[in-house]
Protein backbone atom coordinates (compact mmCIF):
# COMPACT_ATOMS: atom_id res chain seq x y z
CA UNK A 1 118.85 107.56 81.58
CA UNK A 2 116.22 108.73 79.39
CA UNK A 3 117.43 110.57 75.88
CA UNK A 4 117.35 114.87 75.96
CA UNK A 5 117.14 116.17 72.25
CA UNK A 6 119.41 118.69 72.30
CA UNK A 7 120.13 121.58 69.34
CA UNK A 8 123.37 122.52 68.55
CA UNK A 9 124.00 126.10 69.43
CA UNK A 10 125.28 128.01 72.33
CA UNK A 11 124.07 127.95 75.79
CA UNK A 12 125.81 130.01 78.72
CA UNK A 13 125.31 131.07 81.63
CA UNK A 14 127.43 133.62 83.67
CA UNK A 15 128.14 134.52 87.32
CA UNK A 16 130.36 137.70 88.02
CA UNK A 17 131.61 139.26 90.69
CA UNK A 18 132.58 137.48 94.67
CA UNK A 19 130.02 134.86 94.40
CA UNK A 20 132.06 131.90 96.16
CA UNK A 21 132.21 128.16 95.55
CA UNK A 22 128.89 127.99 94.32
CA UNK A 23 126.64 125.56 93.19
CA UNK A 24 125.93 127.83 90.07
CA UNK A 25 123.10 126.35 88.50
CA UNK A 26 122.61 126.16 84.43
CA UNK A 27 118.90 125.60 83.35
CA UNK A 28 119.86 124.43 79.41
CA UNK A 29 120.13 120.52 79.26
CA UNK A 30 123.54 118.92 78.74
CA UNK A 31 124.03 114.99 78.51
CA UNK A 32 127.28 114.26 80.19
CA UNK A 33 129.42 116.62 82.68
CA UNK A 34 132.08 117.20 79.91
CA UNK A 35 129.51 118.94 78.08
CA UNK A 36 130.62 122.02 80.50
CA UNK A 37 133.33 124.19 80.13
CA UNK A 38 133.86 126.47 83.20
CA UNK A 39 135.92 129.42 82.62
CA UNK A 40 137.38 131.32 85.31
CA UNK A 41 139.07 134.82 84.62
CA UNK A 42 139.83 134.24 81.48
CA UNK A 43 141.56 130.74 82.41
CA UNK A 44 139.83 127.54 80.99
CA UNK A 45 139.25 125.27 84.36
CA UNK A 46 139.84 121.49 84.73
CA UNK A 47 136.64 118.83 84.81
CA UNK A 48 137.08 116.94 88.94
CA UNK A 49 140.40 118.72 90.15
CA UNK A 50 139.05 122.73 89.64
CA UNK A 51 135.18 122.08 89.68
CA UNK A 52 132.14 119.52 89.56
CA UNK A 53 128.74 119.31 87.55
CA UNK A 54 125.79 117.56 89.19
CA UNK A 55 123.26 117.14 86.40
CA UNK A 56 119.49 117.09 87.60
CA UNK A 57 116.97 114.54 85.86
CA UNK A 58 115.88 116.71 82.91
CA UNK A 59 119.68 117.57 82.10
CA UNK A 60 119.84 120.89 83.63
CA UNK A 61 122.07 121.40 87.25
CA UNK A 62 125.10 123.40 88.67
CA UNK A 63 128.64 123.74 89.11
CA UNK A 64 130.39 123.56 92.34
CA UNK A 65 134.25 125.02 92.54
CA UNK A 66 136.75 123.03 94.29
CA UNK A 67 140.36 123.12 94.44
CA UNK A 68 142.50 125.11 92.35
CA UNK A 69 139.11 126.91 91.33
CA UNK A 70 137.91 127.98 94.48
CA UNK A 71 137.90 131.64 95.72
């Protein structure tokens, strides 16, 4: 996988309201999936058991509920 420079300050991107399962896409570059932290009501939600990342070539890509995140 080819090396993203990436600067050190905040990126975020926010969905309110009934909007599902998703995929909610991001369009700031990350490296790994850990590098997202999905926050749900106020509640802090867990990496594989409460939602997924699929990262896209050039580091950008969505997040997908499942589980104990869903609804």
């Amino acid at each position: 996988m080819t090396d993203i420079p990436i600067t050190a300050n905040e990126r975020k991107a926010q969905f309110t309201g009934n909007t599902g399962l998703g995929p909610f896409a991001f369009t700031f570059n990350i490296l790994t999936s850990s590098d997202i932290r999905v926050i749900k009501n106020s509640t802090v939600l867990t990496l594989t058991s409460e939602y997924t990342v699929t990262t896209n070539v050039d580091g950008t890509g969505s997040v997908t509920l499942t589980g104990g995140g869903n609804g």
